[in-house]
N, C-alpha and C. Protein backbone atom coordinates (compact mmCIF):
# COMPACT_ATOMS: atom_id res chain seq x y z
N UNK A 1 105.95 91.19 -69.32
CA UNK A 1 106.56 92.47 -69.05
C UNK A 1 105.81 93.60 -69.76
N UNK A 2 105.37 93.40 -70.77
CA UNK A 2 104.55 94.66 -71.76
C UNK A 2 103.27 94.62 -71.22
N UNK A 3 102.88 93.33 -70.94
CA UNK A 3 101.21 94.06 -70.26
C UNK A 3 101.29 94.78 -68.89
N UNK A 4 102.52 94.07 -68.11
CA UNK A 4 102.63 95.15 -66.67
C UNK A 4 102.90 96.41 -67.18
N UNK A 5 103.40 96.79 -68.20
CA UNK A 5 103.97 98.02 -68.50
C UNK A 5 102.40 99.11 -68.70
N UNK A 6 101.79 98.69 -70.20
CA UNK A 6 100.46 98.85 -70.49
C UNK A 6 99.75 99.40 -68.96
N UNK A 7 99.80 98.22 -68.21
CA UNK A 7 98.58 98.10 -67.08
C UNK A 7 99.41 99.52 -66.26
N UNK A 8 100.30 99.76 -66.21
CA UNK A 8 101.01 100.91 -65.48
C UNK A 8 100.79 102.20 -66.00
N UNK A 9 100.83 102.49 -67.38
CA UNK A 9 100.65 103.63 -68.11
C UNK A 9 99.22 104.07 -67.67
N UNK A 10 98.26 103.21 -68.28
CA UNK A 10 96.99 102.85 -67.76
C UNK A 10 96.84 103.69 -66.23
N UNK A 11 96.62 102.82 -65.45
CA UNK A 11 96.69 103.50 -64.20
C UNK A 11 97.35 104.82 -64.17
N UNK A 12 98.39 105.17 -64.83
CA UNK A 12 98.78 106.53 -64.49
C UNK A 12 97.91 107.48 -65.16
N UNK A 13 97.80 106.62 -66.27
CA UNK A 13 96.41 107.95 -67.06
C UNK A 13 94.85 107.94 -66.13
N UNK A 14 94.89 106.80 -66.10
CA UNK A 14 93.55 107.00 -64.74
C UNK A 14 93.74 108.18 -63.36
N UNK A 15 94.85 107.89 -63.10
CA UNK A 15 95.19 108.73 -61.92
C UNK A 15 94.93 110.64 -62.47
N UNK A 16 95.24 111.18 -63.66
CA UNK A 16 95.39 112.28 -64.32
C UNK A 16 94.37 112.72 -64.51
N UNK A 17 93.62 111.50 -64.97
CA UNK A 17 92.44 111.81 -65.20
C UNK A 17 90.92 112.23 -64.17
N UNK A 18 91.40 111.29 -62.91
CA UNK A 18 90.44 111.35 -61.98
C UNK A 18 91.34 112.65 -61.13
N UNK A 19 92.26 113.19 -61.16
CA UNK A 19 92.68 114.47 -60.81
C UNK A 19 92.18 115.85 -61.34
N UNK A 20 92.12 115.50 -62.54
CA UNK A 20 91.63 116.66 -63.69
C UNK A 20 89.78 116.62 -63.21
N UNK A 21 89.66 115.41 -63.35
CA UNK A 21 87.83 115.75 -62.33
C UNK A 21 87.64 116.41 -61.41
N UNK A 22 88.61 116.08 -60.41
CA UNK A 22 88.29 116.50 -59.51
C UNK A 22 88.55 117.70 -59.12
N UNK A 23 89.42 118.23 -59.91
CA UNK A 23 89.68 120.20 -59.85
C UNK A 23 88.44 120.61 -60.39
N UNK A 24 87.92 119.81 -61.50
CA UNK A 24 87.11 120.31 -62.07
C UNK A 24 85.73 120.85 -61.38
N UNK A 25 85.84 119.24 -60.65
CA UNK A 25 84.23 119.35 -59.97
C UNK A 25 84.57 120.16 -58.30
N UNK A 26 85.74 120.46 -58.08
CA UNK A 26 86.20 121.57 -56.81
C UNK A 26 85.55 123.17 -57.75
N UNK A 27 86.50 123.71 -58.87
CA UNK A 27 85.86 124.78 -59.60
C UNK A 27 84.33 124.76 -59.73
N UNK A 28 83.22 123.72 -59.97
CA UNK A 28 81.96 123.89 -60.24
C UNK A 28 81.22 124.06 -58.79
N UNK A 29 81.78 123.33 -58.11
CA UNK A 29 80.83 123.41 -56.45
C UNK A 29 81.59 124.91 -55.84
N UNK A 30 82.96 125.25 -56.04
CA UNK A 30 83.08 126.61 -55.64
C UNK A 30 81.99 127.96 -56.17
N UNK A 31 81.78 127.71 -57.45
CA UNK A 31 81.18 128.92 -58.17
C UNK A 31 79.81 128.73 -57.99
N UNK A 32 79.59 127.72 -57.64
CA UNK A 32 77.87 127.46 -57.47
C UNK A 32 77.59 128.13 -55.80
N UNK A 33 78.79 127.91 -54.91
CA UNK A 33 78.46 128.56 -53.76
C UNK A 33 78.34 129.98 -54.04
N UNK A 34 79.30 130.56 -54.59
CA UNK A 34 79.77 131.64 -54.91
C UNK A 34 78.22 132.53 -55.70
N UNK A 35 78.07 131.98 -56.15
CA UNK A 35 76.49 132.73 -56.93
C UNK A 35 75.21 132.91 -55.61
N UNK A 36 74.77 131.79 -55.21
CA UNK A 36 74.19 131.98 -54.34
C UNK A 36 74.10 133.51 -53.22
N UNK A 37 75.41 133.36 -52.21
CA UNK A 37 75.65 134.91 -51.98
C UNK A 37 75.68 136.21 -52.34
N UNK A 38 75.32 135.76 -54.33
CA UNK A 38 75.57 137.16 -55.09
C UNK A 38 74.33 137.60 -55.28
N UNK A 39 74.44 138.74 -54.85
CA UNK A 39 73.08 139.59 -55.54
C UNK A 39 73.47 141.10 -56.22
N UNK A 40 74.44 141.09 -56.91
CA UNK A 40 74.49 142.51 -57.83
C UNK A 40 73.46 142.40 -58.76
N UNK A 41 72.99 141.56 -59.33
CA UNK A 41 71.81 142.01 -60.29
C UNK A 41 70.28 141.58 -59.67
N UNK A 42 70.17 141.76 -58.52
CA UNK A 42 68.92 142.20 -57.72
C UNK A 42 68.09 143.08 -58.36
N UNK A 43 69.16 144.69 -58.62
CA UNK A 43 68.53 145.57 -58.75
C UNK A 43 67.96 145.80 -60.26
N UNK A 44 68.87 145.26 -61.19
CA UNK A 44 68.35 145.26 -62.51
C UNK A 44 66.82 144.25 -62.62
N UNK A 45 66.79 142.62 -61.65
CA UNK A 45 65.48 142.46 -61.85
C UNK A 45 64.08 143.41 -61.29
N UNK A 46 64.72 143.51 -60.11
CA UNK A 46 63.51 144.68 -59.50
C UNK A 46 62.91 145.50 -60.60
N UNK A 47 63.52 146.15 -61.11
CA UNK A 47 63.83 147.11 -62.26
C UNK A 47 62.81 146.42 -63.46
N UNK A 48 62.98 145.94 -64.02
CA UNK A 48 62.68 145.37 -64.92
C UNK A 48 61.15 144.65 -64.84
N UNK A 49 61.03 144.30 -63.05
CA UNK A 49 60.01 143.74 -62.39
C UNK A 49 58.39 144.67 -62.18
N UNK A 50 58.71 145.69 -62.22
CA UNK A 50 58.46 147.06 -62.21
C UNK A 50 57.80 147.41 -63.43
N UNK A 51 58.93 147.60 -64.63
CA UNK A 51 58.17 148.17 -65.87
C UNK A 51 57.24 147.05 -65.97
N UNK A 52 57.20 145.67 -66.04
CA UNK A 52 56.41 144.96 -66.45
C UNK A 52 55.01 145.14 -65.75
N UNK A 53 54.89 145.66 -64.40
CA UNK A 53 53.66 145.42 -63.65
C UNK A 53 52.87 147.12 -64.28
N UNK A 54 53.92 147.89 -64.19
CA UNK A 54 53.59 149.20 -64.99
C UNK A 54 53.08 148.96 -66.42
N UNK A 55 53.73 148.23 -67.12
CA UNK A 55 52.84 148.38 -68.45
C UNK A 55 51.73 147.49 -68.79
N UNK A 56 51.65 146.28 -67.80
CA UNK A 56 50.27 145.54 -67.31
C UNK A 56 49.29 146.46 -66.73
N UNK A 57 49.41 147.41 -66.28
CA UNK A 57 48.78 148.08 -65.41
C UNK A 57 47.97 149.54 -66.38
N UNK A 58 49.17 149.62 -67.18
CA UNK A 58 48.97 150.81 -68.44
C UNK A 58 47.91 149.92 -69.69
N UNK A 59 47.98 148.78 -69.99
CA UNK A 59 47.42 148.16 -70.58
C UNK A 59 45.81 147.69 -69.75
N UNK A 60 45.80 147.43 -68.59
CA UNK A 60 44.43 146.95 -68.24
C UNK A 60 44.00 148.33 -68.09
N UNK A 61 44.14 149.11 -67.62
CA UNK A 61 43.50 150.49 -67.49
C UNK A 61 43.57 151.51 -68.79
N UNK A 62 43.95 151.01 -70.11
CA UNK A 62 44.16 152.09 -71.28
C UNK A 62 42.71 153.15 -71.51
N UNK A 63 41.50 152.23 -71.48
CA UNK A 63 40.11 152.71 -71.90
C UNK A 63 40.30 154.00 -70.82
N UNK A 64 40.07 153.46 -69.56
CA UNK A 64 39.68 154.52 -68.43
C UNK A 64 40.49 155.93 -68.41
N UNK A 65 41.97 155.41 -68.46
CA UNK A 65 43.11 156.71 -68.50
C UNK A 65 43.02 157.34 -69.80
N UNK A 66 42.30 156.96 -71.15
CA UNK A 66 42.67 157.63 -72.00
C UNK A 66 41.17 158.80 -72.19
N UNK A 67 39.97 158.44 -71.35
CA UNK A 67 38.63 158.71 -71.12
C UNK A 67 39.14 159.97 -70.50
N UNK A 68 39.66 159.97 -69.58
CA UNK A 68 39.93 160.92 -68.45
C UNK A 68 41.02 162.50 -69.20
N UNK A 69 41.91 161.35 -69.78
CA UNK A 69 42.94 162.61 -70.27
C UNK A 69 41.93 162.72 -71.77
N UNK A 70 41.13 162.58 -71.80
CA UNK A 70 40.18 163.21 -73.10
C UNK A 70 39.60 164.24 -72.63
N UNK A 71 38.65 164.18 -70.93
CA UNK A 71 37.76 164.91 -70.88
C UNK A 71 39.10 166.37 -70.25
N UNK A 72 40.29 166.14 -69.51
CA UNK A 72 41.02 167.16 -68.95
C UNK A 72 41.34 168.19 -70.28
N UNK A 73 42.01 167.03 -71.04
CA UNK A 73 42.26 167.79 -72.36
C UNK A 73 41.15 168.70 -73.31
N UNK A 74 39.96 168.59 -73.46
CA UNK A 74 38.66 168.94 -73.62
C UNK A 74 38.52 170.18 -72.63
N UNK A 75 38.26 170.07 -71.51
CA UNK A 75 37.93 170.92 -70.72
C UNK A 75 39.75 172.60 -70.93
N UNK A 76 40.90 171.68 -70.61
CA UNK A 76 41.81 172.40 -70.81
C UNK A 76 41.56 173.54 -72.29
N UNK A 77 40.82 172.93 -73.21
CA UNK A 77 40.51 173.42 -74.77
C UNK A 77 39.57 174.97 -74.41
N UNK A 78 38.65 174.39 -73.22
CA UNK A 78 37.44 175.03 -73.32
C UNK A 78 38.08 176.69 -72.74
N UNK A 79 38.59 176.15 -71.59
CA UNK A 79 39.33 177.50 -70.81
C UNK A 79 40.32 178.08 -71.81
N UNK A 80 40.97 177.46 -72.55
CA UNK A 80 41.78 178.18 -73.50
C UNK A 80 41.29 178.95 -74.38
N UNK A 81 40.04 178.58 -75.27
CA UNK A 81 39.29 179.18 -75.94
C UNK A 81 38.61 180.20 -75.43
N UNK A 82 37.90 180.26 -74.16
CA UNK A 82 37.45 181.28 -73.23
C UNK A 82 38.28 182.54 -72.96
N UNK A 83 39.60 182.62 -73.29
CA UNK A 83 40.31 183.66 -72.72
C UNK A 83 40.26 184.62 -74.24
């Protein structure tokens, strides 16, 4: 009589337990669909996608752009001094 009892509890905690999974693993496959369709932070990577190619771009070209705003700045000096 006590081990049918045992073997009953048993099973009922099995049953609770494989219930509690299975909400669980319903909540994880819902939110995983749920992300997929989301794109609110699209725009923050774009964004972000951007400065990086910009300051790659500010960095491979530093020599040339800083050559150039030397000679504008120079020349800007010359006309200033001229007046």
């Amino acid at each position: 009589m006590k081990i049918f009892r045992t073997n009953k509890i048993l099973k009922k905690s099995d049953e609770i337990i494989i219930k509690i999974q299975v909400k669980i693993w319903e909540k994880i496959m819902n939110n995983r669909f749920s992300l997929i369709g989301n794109n609110q932070g699209m725009g923050v990577i774009e964004v972000i996608l951007i400065i990086l190619v910009l300051v790659g771009l500010a960095f491979t070209f530093k020599g040339k752009v800083s050559s150039i705003l030397n000679t504008v700045f120079s020349k800007i000096n010359n006309k200033v001094n001229s007046f």
